[in-house]
Protein backbone atom coordinates (compact mmCIF):
# COMPACT_ATOMS: atom_id res chain seq x y z
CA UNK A 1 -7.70 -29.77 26.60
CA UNK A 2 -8.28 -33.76 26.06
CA UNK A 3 -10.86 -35.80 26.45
CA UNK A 4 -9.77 -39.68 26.12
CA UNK A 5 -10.82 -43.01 27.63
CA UNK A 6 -9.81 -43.61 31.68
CA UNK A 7 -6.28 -44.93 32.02
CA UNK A 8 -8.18 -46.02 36.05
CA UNK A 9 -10.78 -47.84 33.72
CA UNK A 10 -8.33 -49.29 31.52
CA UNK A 11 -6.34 -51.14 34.25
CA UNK A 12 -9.63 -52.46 35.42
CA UNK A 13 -10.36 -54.13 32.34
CA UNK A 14 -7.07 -55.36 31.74
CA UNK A 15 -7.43 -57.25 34.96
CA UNK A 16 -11.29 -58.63 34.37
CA UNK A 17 -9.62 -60.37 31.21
CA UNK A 18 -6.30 -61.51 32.76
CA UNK A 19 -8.66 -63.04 35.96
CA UNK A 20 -10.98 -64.79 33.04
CA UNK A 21 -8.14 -65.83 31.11
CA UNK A 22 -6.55 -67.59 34.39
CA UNK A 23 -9.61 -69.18 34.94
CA UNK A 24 -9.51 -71.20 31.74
CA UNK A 25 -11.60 -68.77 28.81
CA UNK A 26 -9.83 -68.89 25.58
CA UNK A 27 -8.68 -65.17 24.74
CA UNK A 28 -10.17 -65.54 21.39
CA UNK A 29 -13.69 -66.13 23.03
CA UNK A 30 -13.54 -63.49 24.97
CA UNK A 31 -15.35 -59.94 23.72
CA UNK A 32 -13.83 -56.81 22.69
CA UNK A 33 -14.66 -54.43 25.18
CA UNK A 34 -14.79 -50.79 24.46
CA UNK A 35 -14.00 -47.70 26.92
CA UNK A 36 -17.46 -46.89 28.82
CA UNK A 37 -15.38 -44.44 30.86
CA UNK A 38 -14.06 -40.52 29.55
CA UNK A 39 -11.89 -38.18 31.17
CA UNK A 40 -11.86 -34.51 30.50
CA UNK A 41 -8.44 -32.74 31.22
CA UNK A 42 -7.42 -29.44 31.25
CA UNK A 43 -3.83 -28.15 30.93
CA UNK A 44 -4.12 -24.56 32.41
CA UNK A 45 -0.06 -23.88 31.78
CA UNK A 46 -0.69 -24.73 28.40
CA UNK A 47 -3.81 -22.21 28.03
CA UNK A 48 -2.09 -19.67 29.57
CA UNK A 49 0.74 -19.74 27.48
CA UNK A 50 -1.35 -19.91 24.27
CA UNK A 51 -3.37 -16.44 25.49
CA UNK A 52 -6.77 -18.48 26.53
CA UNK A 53 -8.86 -17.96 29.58
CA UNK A 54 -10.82 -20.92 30.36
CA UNK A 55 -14.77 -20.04 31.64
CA UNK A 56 -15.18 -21.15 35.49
CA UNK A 57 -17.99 -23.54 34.00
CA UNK A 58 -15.29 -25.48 31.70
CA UNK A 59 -12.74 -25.56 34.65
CA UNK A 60 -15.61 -26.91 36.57
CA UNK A 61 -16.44 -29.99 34.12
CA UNK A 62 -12.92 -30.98 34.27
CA UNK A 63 -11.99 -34.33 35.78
CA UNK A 64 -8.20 -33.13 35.95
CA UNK A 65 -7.01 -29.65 35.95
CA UNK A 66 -3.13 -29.17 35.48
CA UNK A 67 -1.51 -26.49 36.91
């Protein structure tokens, strides 16, 4: 089970501050932006292996289930 910031979200960012940088903004003016966007992944393998059935309601709140 993790929950961490989008990767997806990440690259977006990334290229909002590379297409302000090429426009002439100083990277040291520009703000710190923090993740907005979470992901919530299940690793079902993983569960399995460790004994754990996972409640239809958690599988369901998962952005990613691995298999």
């Amino acid at each position: 089970m993790s929950y961490g910031a989008s990767i997806a979200d990440a690259y977006r960012q990334v290229g909002i501050y590379a297409a302000q940088i090429l426009k002439g903004e100083r990277p040291a003016d520009l703000p710190v932006i923090q993740a907005v966007k979470f992901d919530f992944v299940l690793n079902l393998s993983a569960a399995k292996a460790l004994g754990l059935t996972l409640p239809d309601r958690v599988l369901a709140l998962a952005d990613e289930v691995i298999e």
